[in-house]
N, C-alpha and C. Protein backbone atom coordinates (compact mmCIF):
# COMPACT_ATOMS: atom_id res chain seq x y z
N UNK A 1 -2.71 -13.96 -14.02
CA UNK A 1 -1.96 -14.85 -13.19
C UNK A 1 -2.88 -15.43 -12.12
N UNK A 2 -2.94 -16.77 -11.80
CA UNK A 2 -3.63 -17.02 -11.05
C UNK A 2 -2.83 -18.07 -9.55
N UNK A 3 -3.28 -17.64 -8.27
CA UNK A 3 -2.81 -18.02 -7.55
C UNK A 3 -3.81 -18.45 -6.61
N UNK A 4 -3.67 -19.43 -5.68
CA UNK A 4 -4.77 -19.90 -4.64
C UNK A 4 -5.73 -19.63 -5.37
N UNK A 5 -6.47 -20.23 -6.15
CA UNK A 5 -7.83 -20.48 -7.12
C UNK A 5 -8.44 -18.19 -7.28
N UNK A 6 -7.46 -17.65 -7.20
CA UNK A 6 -7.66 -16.50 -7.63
C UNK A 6 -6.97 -15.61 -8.14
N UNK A 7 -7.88 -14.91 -8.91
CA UNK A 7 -7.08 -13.95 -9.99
C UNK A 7 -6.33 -12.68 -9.64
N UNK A 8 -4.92 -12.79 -9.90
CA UNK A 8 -4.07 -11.48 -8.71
C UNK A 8 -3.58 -10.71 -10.34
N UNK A 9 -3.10 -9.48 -10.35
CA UNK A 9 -2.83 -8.77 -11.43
C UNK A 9 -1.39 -9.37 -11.66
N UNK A 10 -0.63 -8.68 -12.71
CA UNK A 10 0.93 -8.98 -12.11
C UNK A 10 1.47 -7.80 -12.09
N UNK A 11 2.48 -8.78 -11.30
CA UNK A 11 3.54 -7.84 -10.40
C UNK A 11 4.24 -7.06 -10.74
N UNK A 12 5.26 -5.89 -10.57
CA UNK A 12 5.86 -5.24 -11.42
C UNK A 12 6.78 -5.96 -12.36
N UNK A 13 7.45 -5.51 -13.23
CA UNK A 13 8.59 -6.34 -13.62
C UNK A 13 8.72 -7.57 -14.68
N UNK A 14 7.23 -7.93 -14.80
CA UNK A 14 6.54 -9.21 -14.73
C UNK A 14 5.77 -9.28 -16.30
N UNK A 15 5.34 -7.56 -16.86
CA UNK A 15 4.68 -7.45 -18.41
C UNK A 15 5.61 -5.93 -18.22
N UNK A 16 6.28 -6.11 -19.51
CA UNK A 16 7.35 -4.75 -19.88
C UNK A 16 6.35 -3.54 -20.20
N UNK A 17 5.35 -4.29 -21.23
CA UNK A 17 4.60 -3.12 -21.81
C UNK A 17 3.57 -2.66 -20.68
N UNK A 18 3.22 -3.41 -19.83
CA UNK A 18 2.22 -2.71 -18.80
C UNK A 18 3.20 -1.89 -18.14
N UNK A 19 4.05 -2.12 -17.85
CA UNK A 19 5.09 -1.30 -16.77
C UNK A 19 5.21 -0.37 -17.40
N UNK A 20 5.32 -0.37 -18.93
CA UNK A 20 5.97 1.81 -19.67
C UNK A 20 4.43 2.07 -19.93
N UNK A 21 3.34 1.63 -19.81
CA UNK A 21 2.22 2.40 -19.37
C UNK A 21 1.92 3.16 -18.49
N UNK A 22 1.88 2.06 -17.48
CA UNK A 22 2.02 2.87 -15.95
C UNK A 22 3.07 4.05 -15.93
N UNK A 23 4.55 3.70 -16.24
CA UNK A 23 5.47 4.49 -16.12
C UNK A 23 5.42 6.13 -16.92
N UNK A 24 4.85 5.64 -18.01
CA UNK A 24 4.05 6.66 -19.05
C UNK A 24 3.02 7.74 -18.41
N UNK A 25 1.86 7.05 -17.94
CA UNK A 25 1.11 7.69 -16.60
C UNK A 25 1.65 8.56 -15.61
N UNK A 26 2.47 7.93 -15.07
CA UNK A 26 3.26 8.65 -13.81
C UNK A 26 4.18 9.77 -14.33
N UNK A 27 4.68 9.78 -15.49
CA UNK A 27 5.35 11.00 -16.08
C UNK A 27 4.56 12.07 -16.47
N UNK A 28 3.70 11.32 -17.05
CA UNK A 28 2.26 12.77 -17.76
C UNK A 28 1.68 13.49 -16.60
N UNK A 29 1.76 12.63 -14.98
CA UNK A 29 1.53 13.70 -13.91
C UNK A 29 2.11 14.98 -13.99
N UNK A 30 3.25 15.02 -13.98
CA UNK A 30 4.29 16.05 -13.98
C UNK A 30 4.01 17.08 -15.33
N UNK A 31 3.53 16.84 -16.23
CA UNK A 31 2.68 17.90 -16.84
C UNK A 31 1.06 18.43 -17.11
N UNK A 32 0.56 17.81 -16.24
CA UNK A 32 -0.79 18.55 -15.54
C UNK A 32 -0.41 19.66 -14.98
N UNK A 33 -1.82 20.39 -15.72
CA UNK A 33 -1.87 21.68 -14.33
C UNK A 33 -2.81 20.86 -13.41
N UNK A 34 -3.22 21.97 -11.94
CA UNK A 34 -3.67 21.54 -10.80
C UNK A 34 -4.94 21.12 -11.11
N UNK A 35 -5.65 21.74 -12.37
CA UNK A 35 -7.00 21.96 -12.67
C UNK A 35 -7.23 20.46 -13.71
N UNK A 36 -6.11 19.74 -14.57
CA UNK A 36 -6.10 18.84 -15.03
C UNK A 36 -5.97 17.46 -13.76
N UNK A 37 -5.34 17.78 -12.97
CA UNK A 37 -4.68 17.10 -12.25
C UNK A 37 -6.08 16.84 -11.10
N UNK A 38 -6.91 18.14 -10.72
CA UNK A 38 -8.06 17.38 -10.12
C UNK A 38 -9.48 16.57 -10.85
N UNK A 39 -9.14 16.87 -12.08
CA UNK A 39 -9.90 16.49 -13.02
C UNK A 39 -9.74 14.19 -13.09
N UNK A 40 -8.37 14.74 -13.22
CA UNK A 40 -7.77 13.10 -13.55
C UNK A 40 -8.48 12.64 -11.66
N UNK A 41 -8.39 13.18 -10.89
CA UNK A 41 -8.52 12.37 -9.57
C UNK A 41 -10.40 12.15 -9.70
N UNK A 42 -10.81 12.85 -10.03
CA UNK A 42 -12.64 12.78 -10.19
C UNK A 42 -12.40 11.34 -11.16
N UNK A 43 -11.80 11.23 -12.13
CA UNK A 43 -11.86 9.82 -13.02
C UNK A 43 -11.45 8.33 -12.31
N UNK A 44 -10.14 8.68 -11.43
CA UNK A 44 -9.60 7.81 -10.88
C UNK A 44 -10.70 7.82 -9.22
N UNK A 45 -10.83 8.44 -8.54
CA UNK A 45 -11.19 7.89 -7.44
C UNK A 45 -12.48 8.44 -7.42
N UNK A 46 -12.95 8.86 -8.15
CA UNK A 46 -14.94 8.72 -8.36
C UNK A 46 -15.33 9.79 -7.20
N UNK A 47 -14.87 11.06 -6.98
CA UNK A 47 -15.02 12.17 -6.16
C UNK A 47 -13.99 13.00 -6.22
N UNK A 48 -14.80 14.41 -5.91
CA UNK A 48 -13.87 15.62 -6.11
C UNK A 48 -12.66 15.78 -5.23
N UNK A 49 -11.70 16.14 -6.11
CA UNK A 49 -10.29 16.38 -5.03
C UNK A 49 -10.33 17.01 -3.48
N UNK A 50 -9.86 16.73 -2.62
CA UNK A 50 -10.13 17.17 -1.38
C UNK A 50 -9.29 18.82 -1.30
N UNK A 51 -8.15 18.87 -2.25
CA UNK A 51 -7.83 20.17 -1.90
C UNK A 51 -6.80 20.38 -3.49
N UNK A 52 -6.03 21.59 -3.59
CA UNK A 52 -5.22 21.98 -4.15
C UNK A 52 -3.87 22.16 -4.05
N UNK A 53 -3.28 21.11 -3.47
CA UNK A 53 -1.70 20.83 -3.35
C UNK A 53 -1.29 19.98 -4.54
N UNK A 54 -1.02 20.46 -5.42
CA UNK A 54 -0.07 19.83 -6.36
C UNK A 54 0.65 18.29 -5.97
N UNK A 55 1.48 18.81 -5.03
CA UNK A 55 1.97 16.82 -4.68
C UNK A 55 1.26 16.57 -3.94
N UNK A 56 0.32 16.63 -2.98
CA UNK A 56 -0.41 15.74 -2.74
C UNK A 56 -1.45 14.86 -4.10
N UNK A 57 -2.21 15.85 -4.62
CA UNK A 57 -2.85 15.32 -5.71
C UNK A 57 -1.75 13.98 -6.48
N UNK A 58 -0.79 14.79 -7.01
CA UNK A 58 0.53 13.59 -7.76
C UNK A 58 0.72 12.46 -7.05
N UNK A 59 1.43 12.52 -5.98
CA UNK A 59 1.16 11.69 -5.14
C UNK A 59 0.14 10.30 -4.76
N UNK A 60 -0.22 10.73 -4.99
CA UNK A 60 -1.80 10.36 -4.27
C UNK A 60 -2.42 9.52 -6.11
N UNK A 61 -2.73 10.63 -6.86
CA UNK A 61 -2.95 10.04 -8.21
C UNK A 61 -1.97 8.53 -8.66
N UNK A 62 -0.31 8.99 -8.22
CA UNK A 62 0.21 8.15 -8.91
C UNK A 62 0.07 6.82 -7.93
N UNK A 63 0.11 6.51 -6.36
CA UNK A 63 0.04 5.61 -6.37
C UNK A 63 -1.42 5.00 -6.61
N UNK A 64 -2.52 5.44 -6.89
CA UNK A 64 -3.75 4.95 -7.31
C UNK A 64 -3.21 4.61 -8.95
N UNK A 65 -2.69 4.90 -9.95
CA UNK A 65 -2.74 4.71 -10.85
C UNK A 65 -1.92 2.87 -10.82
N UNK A 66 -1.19 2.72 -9.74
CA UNK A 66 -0.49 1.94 -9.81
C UNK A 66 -0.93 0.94 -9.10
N UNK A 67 -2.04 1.16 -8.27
CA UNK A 67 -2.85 0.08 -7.68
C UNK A 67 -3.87 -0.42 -8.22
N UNK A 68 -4.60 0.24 -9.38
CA UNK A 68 -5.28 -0.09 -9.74
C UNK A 68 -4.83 -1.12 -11.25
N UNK A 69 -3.55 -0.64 -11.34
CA UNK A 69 -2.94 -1.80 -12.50
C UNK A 69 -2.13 -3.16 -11.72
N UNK A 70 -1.05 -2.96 -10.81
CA UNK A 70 -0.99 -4.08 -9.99
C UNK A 70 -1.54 -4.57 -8.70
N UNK A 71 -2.84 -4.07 -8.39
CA UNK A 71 -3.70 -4.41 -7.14
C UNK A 71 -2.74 -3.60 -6.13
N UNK A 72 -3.78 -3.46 -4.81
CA UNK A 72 -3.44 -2.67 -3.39
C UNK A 72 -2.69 -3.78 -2.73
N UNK A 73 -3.16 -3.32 -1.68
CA UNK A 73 -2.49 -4.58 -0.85
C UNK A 73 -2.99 -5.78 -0.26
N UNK A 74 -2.41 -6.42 0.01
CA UNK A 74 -3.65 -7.87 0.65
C UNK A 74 -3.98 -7.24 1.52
N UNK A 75 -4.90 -8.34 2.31
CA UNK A 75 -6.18 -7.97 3.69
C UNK A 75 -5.39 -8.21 4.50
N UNK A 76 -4.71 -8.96 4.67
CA UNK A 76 -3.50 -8.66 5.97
C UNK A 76 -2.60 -7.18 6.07
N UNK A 77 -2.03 -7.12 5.13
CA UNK A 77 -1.55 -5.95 5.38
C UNK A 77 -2.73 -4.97 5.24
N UNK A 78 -3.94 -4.84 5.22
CA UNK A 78 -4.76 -3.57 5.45
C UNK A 78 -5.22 -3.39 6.72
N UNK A 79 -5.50 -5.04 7.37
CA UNK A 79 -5.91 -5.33 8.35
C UNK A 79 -4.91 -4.59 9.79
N UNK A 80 -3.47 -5.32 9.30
CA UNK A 80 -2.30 -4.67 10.23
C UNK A 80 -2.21 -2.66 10.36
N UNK A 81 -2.60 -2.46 8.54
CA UNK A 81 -2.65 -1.13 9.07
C UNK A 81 -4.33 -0.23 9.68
N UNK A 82 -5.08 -1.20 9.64
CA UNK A 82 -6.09 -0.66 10.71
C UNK A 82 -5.98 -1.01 11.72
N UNK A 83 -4.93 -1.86 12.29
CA UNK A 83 -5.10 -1.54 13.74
C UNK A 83 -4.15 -0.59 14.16
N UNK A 84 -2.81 -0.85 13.62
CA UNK A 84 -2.20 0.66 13.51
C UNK A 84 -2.72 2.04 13.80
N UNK A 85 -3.92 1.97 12.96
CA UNK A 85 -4.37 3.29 12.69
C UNK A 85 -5.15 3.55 14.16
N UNK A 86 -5.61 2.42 14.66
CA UNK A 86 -6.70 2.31 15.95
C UNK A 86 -5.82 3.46 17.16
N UNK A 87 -4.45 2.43 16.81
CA UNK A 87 -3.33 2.70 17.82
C UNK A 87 -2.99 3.96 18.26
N UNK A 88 -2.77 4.32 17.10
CA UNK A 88 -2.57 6.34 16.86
C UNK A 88 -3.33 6.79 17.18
N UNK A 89 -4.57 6.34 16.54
CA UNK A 89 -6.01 7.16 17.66
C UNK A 89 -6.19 7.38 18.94
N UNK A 90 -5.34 6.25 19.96
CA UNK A 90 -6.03 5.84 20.84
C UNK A 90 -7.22 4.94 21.50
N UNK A 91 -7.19 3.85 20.46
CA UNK A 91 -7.97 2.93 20.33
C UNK A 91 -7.69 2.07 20.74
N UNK A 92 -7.14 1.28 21.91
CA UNK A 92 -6.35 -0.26 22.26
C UNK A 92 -6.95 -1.15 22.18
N UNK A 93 -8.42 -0.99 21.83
CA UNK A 93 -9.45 -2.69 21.41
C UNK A 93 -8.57 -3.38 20.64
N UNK A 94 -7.96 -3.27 19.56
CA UNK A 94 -7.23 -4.28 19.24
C UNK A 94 -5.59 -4.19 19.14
N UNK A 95 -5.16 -3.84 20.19
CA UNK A 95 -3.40 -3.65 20.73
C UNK A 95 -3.00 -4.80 20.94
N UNK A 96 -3.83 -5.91 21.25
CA UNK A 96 -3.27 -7.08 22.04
C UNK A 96 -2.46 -8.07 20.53
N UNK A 97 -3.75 -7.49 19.21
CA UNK A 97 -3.49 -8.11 18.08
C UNK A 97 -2.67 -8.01 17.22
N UNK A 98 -1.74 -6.99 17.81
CA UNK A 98 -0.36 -6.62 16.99
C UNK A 98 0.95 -6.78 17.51
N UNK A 99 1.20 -7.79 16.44
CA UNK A 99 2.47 -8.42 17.03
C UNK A 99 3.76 -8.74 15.91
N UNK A 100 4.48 -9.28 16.93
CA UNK A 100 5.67 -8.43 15.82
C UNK A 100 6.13 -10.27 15.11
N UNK A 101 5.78 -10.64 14.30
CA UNK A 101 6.19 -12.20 13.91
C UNK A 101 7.26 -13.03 14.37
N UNK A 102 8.41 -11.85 14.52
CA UNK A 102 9.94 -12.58 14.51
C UNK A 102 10.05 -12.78 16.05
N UNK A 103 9.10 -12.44 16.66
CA UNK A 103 9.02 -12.59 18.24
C UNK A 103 8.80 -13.76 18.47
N UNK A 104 9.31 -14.51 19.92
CA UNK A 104 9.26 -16.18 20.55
C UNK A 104 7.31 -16.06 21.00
N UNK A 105 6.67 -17.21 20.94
CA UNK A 105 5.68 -17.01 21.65
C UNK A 105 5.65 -17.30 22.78
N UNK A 106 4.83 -16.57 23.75
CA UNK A 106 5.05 -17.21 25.13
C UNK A 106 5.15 -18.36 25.40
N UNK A 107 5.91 -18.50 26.24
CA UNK A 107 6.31 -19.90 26.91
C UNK A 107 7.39 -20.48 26.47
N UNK A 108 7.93 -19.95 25.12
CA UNK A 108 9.03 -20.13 24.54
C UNK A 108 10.16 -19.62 26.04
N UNK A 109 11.33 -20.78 25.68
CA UNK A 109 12.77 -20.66 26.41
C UNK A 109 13.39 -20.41 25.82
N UNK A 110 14.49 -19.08 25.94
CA UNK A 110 15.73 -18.78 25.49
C UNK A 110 17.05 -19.50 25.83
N UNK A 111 17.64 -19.98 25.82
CA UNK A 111 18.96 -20.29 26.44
C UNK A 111 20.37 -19.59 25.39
N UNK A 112 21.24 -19.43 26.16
CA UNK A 112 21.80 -18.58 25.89
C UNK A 112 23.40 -19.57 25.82
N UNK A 113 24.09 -19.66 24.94
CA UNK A 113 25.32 -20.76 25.07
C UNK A 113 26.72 -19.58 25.05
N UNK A 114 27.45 -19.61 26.05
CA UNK A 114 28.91 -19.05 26.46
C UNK A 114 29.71 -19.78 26.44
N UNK A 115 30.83 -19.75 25.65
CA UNK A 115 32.10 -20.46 26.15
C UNK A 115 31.70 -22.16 25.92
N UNK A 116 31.06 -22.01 25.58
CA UNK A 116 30.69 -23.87 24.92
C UNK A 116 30.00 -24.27 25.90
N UNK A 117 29.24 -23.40 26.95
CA UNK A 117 28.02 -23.74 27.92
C UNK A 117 27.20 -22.78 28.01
């Protein structure tokens, strides 16, 4: 599929048979052991599992399995969640840059109409 002169995967919903792949994938989690299950994460994310929690690994596996067939997220939304992430830290270098869209911009006037005034 191509959009703005670039190539985006598609979306869910969008190829039946890619979707009972994926969906196929995400079921065969649930019969891994832990030892299969860190095995599959060394294939998928190119380094050894960080620990031995069962749903985290699942978790974690399945939405990689699913990003890597319909893409992550755009750079805006990664962008929004690194400053997020700044935020939680304690980082306010970029606090000023998060903003909420549905908000007036300054200088914007409200008026407020009662009673037909």
């Amino acid at each position: 599929m191509k959009h703005h002169n670039k190539i985006t995967p598609p979306a869910p919903g969008q190829d039946a048979s890619l979707d009972q792949t994926v969906l196929s994938r995400l079921a065969m989690l649930k019969t891994l052991s832990v030892k299969e299950l860190k095995a599959e994460w060394e294939t998928l994310m190119g380094s050894s599992a960080p620990n031995n929690s069962r749903a985290f690994l699942e978790g974690r596996l399945a939405y990689r399995i699913q990003e890597l067939t319909y893409g992550g997220p755009d750079r805006e939304t990664r962008r929004m969640l690194d400053l997020l992430a700044d935020e939680v830290e304690g980082i306010a270098r970029h606090k000023h840059q998060i903003t909420d869209p549905r908000n007036p911009v300054a200088g914007t006037r409200l008026i407020r109409e009662w009673n037909g005034v």
